[in-house]
N, C-alpha and C. Protein backbone atom coordinates (compact mmCIF):
# COMPACT_ATOMS: atom_id res chain seq x y z
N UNK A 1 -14.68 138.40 -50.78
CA UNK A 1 -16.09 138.55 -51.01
C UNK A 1 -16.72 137.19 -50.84
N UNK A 2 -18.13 137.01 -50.21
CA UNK A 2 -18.74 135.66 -50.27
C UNK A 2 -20.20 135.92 -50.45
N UNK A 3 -20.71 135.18 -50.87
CA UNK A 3 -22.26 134.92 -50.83
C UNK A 3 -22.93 133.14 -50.28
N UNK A 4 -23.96 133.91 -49.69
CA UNK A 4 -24.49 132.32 -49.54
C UNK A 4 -25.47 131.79 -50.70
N UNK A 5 -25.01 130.45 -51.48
CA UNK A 5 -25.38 129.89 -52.41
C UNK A 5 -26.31 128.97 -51.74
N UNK A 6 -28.08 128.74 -52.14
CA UNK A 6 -28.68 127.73 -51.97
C UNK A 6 -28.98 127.16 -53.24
N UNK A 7 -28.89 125.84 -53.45
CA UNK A 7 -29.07 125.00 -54.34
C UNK A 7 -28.22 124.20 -54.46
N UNK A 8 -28.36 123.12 -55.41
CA UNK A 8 -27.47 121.98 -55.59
C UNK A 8 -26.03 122.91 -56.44
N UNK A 9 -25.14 121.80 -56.16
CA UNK A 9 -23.63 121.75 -56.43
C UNK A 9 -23.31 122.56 -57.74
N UNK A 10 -24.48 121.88 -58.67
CA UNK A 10 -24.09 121.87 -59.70
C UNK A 10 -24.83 123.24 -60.27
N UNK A 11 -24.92 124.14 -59.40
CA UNK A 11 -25.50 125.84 -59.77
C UNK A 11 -24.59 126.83 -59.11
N UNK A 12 -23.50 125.83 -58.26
CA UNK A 12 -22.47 127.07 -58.03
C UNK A 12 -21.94 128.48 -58.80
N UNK A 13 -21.29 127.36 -60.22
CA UNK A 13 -20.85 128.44 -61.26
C UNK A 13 -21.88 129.86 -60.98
N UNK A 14 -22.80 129.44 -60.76
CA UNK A 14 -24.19 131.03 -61.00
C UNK A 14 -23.73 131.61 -60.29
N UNK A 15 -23.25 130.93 -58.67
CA UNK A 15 -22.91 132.29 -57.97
C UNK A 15 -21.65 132.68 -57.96
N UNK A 16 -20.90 132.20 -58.69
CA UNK A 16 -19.63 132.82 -58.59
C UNK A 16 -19.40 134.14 -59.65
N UNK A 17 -20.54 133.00 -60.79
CA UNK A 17 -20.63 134.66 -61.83
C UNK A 17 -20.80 135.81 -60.97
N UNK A 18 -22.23 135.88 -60.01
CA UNK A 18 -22.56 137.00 -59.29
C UNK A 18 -21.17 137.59 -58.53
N UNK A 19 -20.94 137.07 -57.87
CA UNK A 19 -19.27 137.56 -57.36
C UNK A 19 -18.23 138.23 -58.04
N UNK A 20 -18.25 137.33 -59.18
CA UNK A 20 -17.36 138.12 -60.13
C UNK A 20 -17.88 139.62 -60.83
N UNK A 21 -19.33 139.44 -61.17
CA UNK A 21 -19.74 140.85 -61.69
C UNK A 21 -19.78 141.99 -60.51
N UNK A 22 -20.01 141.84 -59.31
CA UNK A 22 -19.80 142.64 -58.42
C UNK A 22 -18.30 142.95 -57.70
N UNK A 23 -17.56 142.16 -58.19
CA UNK A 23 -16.26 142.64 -58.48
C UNK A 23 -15.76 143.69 -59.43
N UNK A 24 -15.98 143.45 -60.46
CA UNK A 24 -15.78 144.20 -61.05
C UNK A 24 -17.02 145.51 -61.07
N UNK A 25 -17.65 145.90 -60.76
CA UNK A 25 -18.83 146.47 -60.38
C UNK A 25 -17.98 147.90 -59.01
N UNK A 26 -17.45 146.92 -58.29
CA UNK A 26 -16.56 147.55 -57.30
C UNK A 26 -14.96 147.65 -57.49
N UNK A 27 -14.64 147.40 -59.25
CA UNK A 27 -13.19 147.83 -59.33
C UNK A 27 -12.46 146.64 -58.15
N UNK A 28 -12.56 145.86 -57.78
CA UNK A 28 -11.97 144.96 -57.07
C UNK A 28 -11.92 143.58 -58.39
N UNK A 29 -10.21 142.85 -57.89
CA UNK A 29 -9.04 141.77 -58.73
C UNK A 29 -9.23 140.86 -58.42
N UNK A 30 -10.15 140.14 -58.98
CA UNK A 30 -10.39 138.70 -58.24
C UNK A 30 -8.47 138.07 -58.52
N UNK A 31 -8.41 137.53 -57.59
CA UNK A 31 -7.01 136.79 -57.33
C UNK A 31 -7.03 135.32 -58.27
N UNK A 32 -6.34 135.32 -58.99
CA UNK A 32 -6.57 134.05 -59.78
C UNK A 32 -6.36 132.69 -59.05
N UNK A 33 -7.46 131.80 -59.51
CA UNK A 33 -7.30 130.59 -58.59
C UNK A 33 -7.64 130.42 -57.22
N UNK A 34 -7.98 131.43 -56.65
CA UNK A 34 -8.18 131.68 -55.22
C UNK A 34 -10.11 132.06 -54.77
N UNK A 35 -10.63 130.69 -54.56
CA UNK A 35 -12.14 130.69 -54.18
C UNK A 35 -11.94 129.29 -53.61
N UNK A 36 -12.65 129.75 -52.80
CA UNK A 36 -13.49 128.40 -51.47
C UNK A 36 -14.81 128.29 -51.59
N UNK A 37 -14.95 127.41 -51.31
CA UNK A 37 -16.65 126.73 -50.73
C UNK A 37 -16.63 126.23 -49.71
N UNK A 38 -17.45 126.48 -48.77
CA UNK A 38 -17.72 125.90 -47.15
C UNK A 38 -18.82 125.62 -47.33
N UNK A 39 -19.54 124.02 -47.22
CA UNK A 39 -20.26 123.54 -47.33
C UNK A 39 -20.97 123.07 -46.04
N UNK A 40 -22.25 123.66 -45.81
CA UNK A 40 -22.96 123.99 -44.70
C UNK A 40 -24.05 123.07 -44.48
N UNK A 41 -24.48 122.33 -45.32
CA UNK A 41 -25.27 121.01 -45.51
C UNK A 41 -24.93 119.46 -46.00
N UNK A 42 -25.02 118.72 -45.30
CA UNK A 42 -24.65 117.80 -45.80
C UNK A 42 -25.67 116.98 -46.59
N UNK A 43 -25.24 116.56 -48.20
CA UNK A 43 -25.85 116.61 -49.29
C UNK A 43 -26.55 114.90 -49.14
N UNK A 44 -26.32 113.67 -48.23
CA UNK A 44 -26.96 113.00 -47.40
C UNK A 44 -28.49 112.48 -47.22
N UNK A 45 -28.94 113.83 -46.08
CA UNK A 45 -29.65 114.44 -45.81
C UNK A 45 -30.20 115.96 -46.38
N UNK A 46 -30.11 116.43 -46.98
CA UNK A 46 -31.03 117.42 -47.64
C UNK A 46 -30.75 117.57 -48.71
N UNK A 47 -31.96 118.07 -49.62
CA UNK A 47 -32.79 117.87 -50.75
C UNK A 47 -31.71 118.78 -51.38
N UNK A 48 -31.59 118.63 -52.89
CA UNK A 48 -30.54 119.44 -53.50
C UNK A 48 -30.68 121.03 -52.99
N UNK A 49 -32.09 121.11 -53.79
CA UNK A 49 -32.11 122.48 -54.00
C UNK A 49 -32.67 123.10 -52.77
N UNK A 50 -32.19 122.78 -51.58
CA UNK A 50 -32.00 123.53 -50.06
C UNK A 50 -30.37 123.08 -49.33
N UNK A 51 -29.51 122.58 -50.30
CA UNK A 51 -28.05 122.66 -49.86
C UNK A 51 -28.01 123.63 -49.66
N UNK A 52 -27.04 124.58 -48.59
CA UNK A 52 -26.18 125.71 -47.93
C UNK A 52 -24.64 125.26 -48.59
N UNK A 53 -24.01 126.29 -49.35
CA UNK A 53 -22.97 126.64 -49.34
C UNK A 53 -22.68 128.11 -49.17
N UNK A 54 -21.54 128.44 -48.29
CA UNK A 54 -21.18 129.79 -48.47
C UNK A 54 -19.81 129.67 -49.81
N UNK A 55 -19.84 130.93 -50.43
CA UNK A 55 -19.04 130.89 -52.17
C UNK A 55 -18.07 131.73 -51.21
N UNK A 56 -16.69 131.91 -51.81
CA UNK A 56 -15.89 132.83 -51.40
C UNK A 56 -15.17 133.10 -52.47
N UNK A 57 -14.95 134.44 -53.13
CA UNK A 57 -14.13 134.90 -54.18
C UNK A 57 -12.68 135.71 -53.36
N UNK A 58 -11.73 135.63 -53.86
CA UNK A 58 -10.46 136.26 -53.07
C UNK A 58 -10.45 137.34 -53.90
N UNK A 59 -10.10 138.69 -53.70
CA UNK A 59 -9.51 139.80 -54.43
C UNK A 59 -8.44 140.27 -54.03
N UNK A 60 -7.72 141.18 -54.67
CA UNK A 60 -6.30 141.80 -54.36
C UNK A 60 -6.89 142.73 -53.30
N UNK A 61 -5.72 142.89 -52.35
CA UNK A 61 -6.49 143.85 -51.33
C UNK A 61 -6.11 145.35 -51.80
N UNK A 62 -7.13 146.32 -51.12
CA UNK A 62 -7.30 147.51 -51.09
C UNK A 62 -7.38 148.06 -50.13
N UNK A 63 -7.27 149.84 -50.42
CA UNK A 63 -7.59 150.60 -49.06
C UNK A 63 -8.89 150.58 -48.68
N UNK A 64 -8.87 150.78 -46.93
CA UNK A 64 -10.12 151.24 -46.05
C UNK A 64 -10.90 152.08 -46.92
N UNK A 65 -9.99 153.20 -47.73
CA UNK A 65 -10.65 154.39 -48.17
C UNK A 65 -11.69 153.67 -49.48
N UNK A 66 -11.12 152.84 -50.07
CA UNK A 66 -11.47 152.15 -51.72
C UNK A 66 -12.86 151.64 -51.09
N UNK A 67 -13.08 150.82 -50.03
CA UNK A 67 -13.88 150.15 -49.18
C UNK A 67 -15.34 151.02 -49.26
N UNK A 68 -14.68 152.08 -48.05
CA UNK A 68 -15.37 153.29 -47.80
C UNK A 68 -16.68 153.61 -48.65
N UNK A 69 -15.91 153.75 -50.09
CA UNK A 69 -16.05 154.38 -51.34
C UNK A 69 -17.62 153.82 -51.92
N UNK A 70 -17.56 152.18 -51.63
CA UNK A 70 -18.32 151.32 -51.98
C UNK A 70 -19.47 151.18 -51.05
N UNK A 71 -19.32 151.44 -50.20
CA UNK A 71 -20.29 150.95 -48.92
C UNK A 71 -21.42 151.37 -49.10
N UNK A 72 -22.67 150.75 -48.80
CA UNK A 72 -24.20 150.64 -48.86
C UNK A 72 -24.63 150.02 -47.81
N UNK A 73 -26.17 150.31 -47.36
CA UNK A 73 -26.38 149.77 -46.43
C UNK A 73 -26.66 148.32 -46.52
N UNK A 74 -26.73 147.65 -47.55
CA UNK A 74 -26.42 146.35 -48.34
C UNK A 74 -25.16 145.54 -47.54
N UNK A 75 -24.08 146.93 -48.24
CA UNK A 75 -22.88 145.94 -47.90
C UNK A 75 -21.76 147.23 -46.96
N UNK A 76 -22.27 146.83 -46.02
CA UNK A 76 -21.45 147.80 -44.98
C UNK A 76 -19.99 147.51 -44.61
N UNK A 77 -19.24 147.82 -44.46
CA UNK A 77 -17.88 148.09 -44.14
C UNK A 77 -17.25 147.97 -42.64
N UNK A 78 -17.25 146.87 -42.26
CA UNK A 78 -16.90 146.58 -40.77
C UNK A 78 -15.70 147.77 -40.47
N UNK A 79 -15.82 148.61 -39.25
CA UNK A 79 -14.86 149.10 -38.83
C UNK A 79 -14.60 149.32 -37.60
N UNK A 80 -13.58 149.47 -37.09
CA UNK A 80 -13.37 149.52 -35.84
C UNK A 80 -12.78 151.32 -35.57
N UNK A 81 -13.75 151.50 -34.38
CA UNK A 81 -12.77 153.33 -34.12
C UNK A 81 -12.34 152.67 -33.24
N UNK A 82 -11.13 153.83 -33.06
CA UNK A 82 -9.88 154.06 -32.40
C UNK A 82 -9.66 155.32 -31.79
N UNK A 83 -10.55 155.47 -30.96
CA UNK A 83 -10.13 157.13 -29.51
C UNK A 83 -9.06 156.99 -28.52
């Protein structure tokens, strides 16, 4: 799961809460220890609170079907057919 976080560094925690409650929201295991940040601005040049980070939470994986289950037009479900 990821979201894109704008603001300074030090408001991450906020979005990881969000991650985590929509984890559990969707019955999905956040993996312990297992989150990234890809940092998309360099802090340099721009103002805190217009830093780009993308958040990444890891979960235990699940079925297509579990996926399925969840899907909104929010958060759609990449799939590929197969004819």
């Amino acid at each position: 799961m990821q979201l894109l976080h704008l603001g300074p560094y030090e408001k991450l925690g906020e979005s990881y809460s969000v991650l985590m409650k929509e984890a559990e929201k969707k019955n999905l295991q956040p993996v312990s220890g297992r989150h990234r940040e890809a940092y998309l601005s360099d802090p340099r040049r721009v103002a805190p609170e217009k830093l780009k980070t993308i958040v990444r939470l890891c979960v235990e994986a699940v079925s297509y079907t579990h996926l399925r289950a969840h899907e909104t037009l929010r958060y759609l479900v990449c799939r590929l057919l197969l004819e």
